[in-house]
Structure formats: C-alpha cells, structure tokens
Protein backbone atom coordinates (compact mmCIF):
# COMPACT_ATOMS: atom_id res chain seq x y z
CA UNK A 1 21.25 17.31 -23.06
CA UNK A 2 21.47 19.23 -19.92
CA UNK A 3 24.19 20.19 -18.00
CA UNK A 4 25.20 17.58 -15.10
CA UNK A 5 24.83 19.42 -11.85
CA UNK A 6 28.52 21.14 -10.90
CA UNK A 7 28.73 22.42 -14.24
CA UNK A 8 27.36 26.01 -15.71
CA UNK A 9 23.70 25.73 -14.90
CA UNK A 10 22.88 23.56 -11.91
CA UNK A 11 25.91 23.45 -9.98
CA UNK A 12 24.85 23.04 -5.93
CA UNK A 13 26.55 21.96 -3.47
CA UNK A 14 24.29 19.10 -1.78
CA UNK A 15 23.63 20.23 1.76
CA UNK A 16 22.88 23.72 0.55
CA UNK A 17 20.41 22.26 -2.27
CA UNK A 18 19.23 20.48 0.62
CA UNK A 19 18.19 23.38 2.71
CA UNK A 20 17.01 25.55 -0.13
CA UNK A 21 14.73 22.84 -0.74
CA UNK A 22 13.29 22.52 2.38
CA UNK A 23 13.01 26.01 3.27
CA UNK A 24 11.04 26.16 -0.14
CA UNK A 25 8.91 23.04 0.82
CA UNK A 26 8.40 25.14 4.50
CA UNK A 27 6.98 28.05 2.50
CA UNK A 28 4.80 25.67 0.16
CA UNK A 29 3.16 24.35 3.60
CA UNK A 30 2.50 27.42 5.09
CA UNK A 31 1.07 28.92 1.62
CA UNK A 32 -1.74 25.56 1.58
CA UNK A 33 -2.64 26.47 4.63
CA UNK A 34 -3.44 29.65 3.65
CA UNK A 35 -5.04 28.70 0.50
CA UNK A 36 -6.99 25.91 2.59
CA UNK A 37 -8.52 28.61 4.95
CA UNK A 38 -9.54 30.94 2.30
CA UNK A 39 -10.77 27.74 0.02
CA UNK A 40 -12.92 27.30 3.08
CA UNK A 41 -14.49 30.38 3.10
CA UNK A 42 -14.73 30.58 -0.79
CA UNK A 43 -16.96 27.33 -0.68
CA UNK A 44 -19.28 28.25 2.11
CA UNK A 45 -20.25 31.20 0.13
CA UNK A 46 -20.07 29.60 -3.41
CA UNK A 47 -22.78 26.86 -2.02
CA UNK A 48 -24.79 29.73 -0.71
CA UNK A 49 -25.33 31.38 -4.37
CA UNK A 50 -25.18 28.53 -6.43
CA UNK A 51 -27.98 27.04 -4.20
CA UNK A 52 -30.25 30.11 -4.62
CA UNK A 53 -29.09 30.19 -8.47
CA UNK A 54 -30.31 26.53 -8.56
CA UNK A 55 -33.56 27.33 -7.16
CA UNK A 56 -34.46 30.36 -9.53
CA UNK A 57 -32.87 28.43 -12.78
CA UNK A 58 -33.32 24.67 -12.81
CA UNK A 59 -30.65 24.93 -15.79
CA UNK A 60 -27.49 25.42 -13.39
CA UNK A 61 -26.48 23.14 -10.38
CA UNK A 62 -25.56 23.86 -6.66
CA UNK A 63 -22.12 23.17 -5.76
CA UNK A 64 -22.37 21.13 -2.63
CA UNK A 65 -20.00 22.17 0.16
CA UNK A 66 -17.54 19.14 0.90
CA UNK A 67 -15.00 19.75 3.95
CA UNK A 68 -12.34 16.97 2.13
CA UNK A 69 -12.07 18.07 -1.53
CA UNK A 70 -14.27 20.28 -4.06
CA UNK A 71 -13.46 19.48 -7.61
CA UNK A 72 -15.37 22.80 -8.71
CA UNK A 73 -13.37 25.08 -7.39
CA UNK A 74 -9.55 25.73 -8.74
CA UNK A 75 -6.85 28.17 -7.34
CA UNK A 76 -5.06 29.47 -10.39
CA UNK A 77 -2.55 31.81 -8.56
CA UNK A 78 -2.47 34.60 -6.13
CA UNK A 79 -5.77 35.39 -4.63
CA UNK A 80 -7.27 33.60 -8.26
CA UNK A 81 -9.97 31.26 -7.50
CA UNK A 82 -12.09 29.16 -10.84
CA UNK A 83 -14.99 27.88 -9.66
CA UNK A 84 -17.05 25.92 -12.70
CA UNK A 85 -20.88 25.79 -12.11
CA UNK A 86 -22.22 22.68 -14.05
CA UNK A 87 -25.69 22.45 -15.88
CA UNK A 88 -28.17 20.68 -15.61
CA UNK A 89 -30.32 19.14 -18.29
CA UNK A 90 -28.23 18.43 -21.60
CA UNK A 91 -27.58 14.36 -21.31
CA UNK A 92 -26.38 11.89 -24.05
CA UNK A 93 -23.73 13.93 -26.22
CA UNK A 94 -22.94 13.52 -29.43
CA UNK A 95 -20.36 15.25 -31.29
CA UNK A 96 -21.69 17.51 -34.70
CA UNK A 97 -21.68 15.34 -37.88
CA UNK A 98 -21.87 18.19 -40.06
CA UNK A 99 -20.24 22.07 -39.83
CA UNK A 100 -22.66 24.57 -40.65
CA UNK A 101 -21.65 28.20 -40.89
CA UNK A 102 -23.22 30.90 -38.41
CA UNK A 103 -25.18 33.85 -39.49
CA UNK A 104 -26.28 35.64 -36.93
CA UNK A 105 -25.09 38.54 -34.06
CA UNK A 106 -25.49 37.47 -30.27
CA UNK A 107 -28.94 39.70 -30.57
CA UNK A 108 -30.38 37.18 -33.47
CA UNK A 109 -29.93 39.07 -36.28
CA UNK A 110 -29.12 37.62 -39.60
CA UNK A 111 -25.59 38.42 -40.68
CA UNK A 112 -23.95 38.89 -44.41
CA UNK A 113 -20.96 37.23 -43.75
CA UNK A 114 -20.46 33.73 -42.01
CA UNK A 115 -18.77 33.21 -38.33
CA UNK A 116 -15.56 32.24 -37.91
CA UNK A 117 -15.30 28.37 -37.26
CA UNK A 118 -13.63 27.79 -33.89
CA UNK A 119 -10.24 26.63 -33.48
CA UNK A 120 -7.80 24.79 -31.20
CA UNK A 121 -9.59 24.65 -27.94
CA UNK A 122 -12.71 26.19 -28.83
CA UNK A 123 -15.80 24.33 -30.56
CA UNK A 124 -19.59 25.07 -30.96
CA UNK A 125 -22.65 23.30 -29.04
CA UNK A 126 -25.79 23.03 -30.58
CA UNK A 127 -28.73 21.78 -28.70
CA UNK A 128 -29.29 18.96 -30.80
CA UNK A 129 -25.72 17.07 -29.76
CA UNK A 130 -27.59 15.72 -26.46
CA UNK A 131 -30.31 13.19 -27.02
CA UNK A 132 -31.69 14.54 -23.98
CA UNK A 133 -32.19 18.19 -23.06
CA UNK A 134 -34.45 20.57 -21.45
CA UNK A 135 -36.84 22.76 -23.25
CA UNK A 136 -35.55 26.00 -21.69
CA UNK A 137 -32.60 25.01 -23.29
CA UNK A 138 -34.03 26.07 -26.47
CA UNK A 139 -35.36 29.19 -25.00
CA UNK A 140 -34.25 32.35 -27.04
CA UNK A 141 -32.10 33.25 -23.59
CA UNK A 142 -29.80 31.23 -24.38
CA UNK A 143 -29.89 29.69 -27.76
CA UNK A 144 -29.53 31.05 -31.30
CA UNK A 145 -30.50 28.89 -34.19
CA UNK A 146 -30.38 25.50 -32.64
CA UNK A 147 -26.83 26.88 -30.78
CA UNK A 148 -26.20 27.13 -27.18
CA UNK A 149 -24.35 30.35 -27.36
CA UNK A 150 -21.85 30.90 -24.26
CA UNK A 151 -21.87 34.74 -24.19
CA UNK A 152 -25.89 34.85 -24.00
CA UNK A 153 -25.55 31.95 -20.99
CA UNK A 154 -23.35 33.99 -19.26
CA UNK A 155 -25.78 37.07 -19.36
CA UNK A 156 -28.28 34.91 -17.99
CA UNK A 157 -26.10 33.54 -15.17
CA UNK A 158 -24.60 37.10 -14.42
CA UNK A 159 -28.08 38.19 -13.68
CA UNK A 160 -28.94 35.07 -11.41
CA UNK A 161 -25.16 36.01 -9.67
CA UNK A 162 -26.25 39.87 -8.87
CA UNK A 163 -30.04 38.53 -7.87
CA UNK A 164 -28.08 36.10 -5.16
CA UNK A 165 -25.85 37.56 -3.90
CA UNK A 166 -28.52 40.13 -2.96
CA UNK A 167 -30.59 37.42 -1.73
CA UNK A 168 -28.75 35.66 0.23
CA UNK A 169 -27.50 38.76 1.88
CA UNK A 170 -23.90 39.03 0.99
CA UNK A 171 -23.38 42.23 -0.62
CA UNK A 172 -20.97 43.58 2.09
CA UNK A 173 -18.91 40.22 1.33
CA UNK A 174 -19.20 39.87 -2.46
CA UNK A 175 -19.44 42.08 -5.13
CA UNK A 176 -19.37 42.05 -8.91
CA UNK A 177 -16.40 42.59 -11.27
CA UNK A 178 -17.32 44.68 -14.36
CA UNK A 179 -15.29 42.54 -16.96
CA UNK A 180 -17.38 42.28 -20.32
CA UNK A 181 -19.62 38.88 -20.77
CA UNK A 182 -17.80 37.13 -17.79
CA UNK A 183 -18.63 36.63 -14.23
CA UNK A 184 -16.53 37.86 -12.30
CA UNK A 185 -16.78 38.39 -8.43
CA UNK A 186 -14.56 40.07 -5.61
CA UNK A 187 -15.12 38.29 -2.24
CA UNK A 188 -13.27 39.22 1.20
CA UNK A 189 -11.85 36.52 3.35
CA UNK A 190 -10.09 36.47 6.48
CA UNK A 191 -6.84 36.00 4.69
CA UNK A 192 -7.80 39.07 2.10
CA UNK A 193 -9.71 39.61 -0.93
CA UNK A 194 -9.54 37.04 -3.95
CA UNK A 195 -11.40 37.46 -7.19
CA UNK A 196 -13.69 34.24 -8.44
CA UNK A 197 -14.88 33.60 -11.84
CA UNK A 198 -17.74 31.56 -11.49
CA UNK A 199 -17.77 29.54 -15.30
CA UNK A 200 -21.16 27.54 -16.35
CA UNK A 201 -19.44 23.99 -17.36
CA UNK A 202 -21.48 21.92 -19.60
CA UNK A 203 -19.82 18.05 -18.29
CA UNK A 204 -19.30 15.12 -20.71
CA UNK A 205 -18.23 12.40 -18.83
CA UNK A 206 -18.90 9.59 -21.27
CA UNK A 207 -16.86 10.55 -24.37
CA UNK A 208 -13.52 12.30 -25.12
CA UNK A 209 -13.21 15.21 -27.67
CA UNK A 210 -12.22 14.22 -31.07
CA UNK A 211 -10.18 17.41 -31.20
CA UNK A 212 -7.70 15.69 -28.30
CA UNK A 213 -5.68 13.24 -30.26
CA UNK A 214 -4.52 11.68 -27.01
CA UNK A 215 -2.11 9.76 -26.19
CA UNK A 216 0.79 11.11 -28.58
CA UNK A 217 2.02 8.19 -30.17
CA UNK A 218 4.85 6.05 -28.70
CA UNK A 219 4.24 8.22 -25.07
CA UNK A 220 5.71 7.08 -22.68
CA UNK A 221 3.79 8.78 -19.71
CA UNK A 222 1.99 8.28 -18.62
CA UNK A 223 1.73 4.56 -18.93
CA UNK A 224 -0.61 2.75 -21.50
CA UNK A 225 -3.28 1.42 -19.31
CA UNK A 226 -3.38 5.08 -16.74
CA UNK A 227 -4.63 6.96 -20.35
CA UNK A 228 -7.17 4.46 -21.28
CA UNK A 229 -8.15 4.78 -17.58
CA UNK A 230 -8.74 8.75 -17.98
CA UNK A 231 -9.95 8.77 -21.49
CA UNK A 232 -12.41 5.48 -21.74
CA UNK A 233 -15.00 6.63 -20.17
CA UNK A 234 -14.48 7.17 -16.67
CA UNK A 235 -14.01 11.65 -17.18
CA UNK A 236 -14.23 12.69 -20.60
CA UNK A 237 -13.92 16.57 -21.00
CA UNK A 238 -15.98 19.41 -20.20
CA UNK A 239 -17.19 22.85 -22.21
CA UNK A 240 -17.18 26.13 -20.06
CA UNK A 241 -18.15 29.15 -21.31
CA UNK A 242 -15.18 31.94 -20.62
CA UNK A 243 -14.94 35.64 -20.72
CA UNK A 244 -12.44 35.49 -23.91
CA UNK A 245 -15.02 33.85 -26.56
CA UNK A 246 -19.15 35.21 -27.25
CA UNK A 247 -19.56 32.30 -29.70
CA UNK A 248 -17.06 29.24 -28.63
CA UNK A 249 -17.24 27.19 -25.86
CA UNK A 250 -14.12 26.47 -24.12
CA UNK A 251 -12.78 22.48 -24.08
CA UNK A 252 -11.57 21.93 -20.62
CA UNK A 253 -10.28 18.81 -19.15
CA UNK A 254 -9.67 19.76 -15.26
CA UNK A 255 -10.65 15.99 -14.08
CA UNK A 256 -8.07 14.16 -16.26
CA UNK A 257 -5.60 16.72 -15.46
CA UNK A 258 -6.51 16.57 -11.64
CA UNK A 259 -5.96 12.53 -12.00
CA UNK A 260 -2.49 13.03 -13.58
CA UNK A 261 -1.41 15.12 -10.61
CA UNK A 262 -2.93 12.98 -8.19
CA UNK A 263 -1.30 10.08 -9.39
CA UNK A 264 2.64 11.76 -9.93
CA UNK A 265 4.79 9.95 -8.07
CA UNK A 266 3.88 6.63 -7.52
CA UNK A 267 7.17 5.53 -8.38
CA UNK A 268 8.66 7.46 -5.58
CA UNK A 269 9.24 10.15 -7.81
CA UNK A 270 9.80 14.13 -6.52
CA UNK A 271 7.66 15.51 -9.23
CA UNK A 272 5.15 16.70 -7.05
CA UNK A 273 7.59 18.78 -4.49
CA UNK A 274 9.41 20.10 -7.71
CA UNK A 275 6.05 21.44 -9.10
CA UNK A 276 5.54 22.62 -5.46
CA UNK A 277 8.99 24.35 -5.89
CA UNK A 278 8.49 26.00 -9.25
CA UNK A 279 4.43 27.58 -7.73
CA UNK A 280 6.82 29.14 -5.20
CA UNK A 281 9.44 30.65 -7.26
CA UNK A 282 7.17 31.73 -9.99
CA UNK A 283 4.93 33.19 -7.20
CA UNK A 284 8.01 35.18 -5.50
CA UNK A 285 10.32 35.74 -8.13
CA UNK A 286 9.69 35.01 -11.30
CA UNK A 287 5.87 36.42 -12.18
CA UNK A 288 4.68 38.19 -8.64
CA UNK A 289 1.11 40.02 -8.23
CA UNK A 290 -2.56 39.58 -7.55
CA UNK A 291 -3.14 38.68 -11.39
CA UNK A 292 -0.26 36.56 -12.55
CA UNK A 293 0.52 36.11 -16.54
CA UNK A 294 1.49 32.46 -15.52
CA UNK A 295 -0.91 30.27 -13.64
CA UNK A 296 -0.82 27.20 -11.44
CA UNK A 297 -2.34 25.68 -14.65
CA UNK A 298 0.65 27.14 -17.11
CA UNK A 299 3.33 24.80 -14.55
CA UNK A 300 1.16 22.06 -14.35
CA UNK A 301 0.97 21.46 -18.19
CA UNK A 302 5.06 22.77 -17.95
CA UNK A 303 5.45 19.44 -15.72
CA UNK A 304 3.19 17.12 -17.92
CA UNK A 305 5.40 17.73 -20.75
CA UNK A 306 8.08 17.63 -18.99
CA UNK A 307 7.04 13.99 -17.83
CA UNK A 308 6.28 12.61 -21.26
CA UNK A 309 9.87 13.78 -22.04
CA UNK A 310 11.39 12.07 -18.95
CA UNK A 311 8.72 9.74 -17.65
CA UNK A 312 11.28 6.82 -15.74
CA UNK A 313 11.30 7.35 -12.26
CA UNK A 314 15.04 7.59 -12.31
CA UNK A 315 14.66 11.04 -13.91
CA UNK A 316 12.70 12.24 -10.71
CA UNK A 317 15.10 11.21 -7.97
CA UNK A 318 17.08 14.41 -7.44
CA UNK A 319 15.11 17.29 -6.54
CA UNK A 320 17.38 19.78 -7.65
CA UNK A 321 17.84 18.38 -10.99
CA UNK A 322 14.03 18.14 -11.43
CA UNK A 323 13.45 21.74 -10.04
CA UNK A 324 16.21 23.09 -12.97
CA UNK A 325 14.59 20.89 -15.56
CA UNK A 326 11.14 22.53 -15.40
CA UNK A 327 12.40 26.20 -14.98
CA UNK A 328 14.23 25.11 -18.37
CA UNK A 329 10.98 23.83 -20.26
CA UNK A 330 9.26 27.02 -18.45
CA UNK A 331 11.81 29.71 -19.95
CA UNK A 332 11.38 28.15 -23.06
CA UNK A 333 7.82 28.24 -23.18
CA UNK A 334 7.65 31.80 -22.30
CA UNK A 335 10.78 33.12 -24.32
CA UNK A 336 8.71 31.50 -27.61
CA UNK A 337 5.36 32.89 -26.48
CA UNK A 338 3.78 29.16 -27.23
CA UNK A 339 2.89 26.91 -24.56
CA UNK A 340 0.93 23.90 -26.06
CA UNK A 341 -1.74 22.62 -24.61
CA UNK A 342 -1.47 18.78 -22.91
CA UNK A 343 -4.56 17.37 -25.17
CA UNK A 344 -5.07 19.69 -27.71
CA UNK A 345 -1.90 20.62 -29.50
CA UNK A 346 -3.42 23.19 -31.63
CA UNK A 347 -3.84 25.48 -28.63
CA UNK A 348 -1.75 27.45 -27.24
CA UNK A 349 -2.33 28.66 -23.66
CA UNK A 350 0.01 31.47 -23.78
CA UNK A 351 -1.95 33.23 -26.53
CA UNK A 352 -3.63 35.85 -24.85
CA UNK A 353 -0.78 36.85 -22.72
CA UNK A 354 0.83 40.66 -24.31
CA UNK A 355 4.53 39.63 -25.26
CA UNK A 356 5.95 42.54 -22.18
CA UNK A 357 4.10 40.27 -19.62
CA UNK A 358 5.79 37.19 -20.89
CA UNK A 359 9.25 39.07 -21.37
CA UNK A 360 9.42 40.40 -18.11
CA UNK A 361 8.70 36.52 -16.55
CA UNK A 362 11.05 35.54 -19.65
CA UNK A 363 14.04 37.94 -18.38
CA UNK A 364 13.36 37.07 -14.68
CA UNK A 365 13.96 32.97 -15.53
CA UNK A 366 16.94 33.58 -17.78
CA UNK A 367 18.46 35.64 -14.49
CA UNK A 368 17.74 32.69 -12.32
CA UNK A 369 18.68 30.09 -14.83
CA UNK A 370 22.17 31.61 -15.50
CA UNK A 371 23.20 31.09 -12.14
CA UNK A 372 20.41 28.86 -9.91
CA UNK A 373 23.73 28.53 -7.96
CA UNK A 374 23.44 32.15 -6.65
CA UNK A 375 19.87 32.04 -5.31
CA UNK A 376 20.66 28.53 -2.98
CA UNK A 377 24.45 29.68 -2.35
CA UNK A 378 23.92 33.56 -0.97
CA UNK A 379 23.79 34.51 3.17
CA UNK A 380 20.25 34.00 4.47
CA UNK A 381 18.14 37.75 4.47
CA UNK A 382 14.80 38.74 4.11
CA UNK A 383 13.73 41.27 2.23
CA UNK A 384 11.71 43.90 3.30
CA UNK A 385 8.62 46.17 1.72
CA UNK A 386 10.64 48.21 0.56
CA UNK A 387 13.52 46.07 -0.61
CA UNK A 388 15.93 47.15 1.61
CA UNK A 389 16.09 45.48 4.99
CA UNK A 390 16.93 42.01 5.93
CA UNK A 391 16.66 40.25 8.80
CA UNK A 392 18.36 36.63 9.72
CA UNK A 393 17.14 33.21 9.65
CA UNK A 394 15.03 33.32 6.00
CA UNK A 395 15.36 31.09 3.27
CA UNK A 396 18.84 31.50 1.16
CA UNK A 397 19.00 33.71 -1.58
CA UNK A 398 16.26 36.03 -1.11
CA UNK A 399 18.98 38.56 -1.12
CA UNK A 400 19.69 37.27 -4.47
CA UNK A 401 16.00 38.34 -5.70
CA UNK A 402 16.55 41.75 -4.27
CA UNK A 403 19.80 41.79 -6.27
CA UNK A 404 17.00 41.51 -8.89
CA UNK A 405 15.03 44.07 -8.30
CA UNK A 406 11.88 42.04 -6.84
CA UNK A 407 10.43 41.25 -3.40
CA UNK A 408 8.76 38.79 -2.11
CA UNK A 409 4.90 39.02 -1.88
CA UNK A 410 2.76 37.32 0.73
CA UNK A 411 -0.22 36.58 -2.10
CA UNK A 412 -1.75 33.10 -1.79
CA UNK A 413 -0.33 29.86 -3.81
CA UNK A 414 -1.98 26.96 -4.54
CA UNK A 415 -3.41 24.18 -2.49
C-alpha cells in the first residue's frame, strides 16, 4: 500500500505541490523545444546519408525527412539520439520451425563447439524466414550459413556511413565514434553535440514475436480491444542489430510502445505530465550526464508497469501522487538491478548497466524518496556551476539537490 499523501513519504502541502509541478512542467517545455530544434537538425542530416547509403546499397532505406513526426529517430536521454535505418528486401516472415546450432566465427570458419542460443530479447534470422528476399541478401557480406548475421551487417553499413558522410560533404559536421561493431556518430548542432547510433532495423509489421507472451493474463491495461489493436497486425515488432550482440538480433517494439504513450491519458489521466516529471528529475537529479545509465526508454517501461498495476483513471488524478508512485517502482527497479522488459519478461533492460552506475541513481532516489517533501517545500535558489551560488525566482528545492551534492545540467531531455 502506499503511504496517503501527509504521511512519511508524500506529504505536500497542495499549493506548493502545485507550483513544483508547474515549474517542473515549465522546464519540460523549454527542454522539447530544445530537443525539437536539435531533432531538426539531426533529421536533415540523417536524410542526407541515408539517401546516399540508399543509393550505393539497395539493401538499406532512406529515412525521409518529415517536419511533423519521424518515427525513426528516438531521443534516449541527454544529447542521445537512436535513429533505426530499415531494410529493404526481406518480405513475408516466418518465424524458425526448427533450432539449429551455429558453428561458425563471424569470418566463416567452422567452429568445435556450438553457439550459444539467444535468449530473452535476442533471437537469430536466417534468410530463409522471408518468403521473399533479395539475392544480396545471401551474399557472403552479410550472411553466414543461411544466417543474416548482425555484426557482419553492421560492418557493411559502417563502411556505407564513413563513404557518406564523405560524400555528401559533412565531415566538419559528423564524425565517427570508434565503439566496436556499432555505428556510432558524433554530430554538432546549434544546441551542442549529440551522439547518434544509426541501427539497421529489419521491420515485421504483420506478425508479433512468439517470444512476447502479450497481454499478461487478467491485464488490466491497457484495455482488451487497445492490445489486439497493437498486436493483430497493424505493428508487429522489429529486429535491429545493436552494438552489444555479433550473432543476435535485437527484438524491438518502438511502434507499439510509441502507441501506448500516445494513447495515455484518454481518460483524463496525468500519466503523461508525471512521466514528463520523472525525465526531468532523473535528468537533473537523479542520473545527470551526456550518457545516462537510465534512459527515456528505462521510465517509459517504469510507467507501463506502473499502469498495468494501477490502470483506472482514478489512480491518475493527482499529480503528485502519480509523480511519487513511479519514483517508487523506479527505486525499486534500480535497487534490484532488474527492470523487466514490457513484452518480453525474460529480459531485463538493466542488464548491462555496472551495479556502481545503478547504486549511485539507487542512493540518489532513496534521498529524494525519504523526504519528496524537502525538494517541493525548500526557499526557491538556483544552483550554480559550481554548486555554490543561487539566485531567486527558480524552481523550489534546487537547493535541496545541492544539499545533495548534484547540480543541475542543461543536457537535452526528451521530446
């Protein structure tokens, strides 16, 4: 049960709940603008390479520039950008209906020992799984054995990256990230630099993975007929092949997550302005820096489970009660090290995180949790570079995070 606000954890006084929530809300607007102007920029030159990657490799899409919405490209935190490339030429999926062990290295040669089968959010491809593919597809560039092998795609698509960028003349703009098998690029915007990783995304929009047994049984959230909606057949799942894994491609399903959020609070909920909230306190105070341990895509999964475990809209009335709630499932999360993942609950997205990352975020939400009084309650003061210095008229309680031994950064947030 939790605590009812005015006891322990939780206790604020309305009208200064009120204001901390709307000078949070006034920092969440200014940060999307931000984000908006350097998502801007990010596209223009993302269409530029992927458009000359396009024309030397038939195998990998342009991203079209769209000034409303571009479901390719995803801010994960501070100066984070994901932008997924999709393929072209692999049509009419069909999932394996035997496992076969792997003998081979990513150079072709025949092992002793077999591969370890992927687990929890990982799975293989093999050519054969799409009634309809392209022969370079089977080319030896990419493929192993009948597999599409992720780590050899990426060395392709690295390659086509460096050509472009050099092509299309943006080498005092953009440059490459040494970082193993993955594609990683630094690119300078008028807002500051932000790193990219540009991830080939193989799209199945007409099935769902059998490894996302989804939705849990007796859910209530969301409703019956919304899942059906995102699993049957409207926009299945995706593979993308990631820096972590030479062998496995990653299940990702960023479209039926993106729906969720889209469609929060049709009941007149706040879910939305408490995830808002909870990007701008983990941002500031909780897990600061260029290259967060917790993403925007850590909270968002946070807030799905926290809907399935309080999906009436009466549970989503009171801001502050919402706010405290997710900070909660949050703490939790990262005090156990185990975040499970929304459609596959074998995988756990905190996995590759070292355990003093998740502490140190861990410590930092116990702090605020044990008195979330103390950070809306305090005089107003800004804190300074160095810590020190305030200055009137900022949002309450940033004296309270220097009490903590953290400033506030001015990275960007999400959109």
């Amino acid at each position: 049960m939790e605590p009812p606000l005015g006891t322990q954890q939780g206790a604020m006084q309305p009208l200064v709940a009120d204001s901390f929530e709307a000078c949070l809300l006034n920092k969440v607007d200014w940060r999307r603008q931000r984000v908006s102007q350097m998502v801007e920029e990010v596209q223009k030159v993302v269409y530029q390479l992927t458009t000359e990657i396009s024309n030397q490799d038939i195998r990998f899409q342009a991203i079209p520039y769209s000034p409303m919405y571009n479901g390719n490209i995803t801010v994960l935190g501070p100066s984070q950008f994901l932008v997924t490339v999709p393929v072209r030429g692999l049509a009419g999926y069909r999932e394996a209906r035997e496992q076969r062990w792997r003998y081979y290295t990513l150079q072709g040669a025949r092992l002793h020992c077999p591969l370890r089968s992927p687990e929890g959010l990982l799975q293989w491809l093999e050519v054969q799984q799409f009634a309809k593919n392209l022969w370079q597809w089977h080319e030896t560039d990419v493929s192993i054995e009948g597999d599409i092998v992720p780590a050899k795609v990426l060395q392709v698509f690295r390659k086509l990256v460096e050509n472009a960028i050099e092509t299309c003349h943006l080498s005092g703009k953009v440059s490459m990230l040494t970082s193993g098998i993955a594609v990683h690029v630094a690119m300078e915007t008028s807002a500051g630099q932000v790193e990219i990783e540009l991830a080939p995304e193989v799209e199945i929009p007409t099935a769902w993975s059998k490894r996302a047994p989804w939705p849990r049984c007796l859910s209530r959230w969301p409703s019956a007929e919304r899942a059906k909606c995102i699993k049957v057949p409207s926009f299945g799942f995706s593979l993308l092949a990631r820096w972590r894994w030479h062998y496995h491609w990653q299940l990702s399903f960023l479209q039926a997550e993106r729906v969720l959020l889209e469609q929060l609070d049709e009941d007149g909920g706040c879910r939305r302005r408490c995830l808002q909230a909870l990007r701008q306190l983990k941002e500031d105070v909780w897990c600061p820096g260029r290259r967060p341990v917790i993403t925007s895509h850590h909270l968002q999964t946070v807030l799905f489970w926290t809907c399935e475990k309080y999906p009436h809209a009466r549970d989503w009335r009171v801001f502050s009660k919402g706010l405290l709630r997710l900070a909660r499932k949050l703490h939790k999360c990262v005090r156990q090290r185990f975040l499970k993942h929304f459609f596959v609950r074998s995988g756990n997205l905190l996995e590759h995180a070292t355990a003093a990352e998740l502490d140190a975020v861990a410590q930092r939400l116990g702090l605020f949790l044990k008195d979330p009084g103390g950070l809306l309650t305090l005089p107003s003061g800004r804190i300074s570079a160095d810590g020190s210095s305030q200055v009137p008229d900022s949002c309450p309680g940033e004296r309270h995070q220097a009490a903590m031994g953290i400033t506030l950064t001015t990275g960007t947030s999400e959109a």
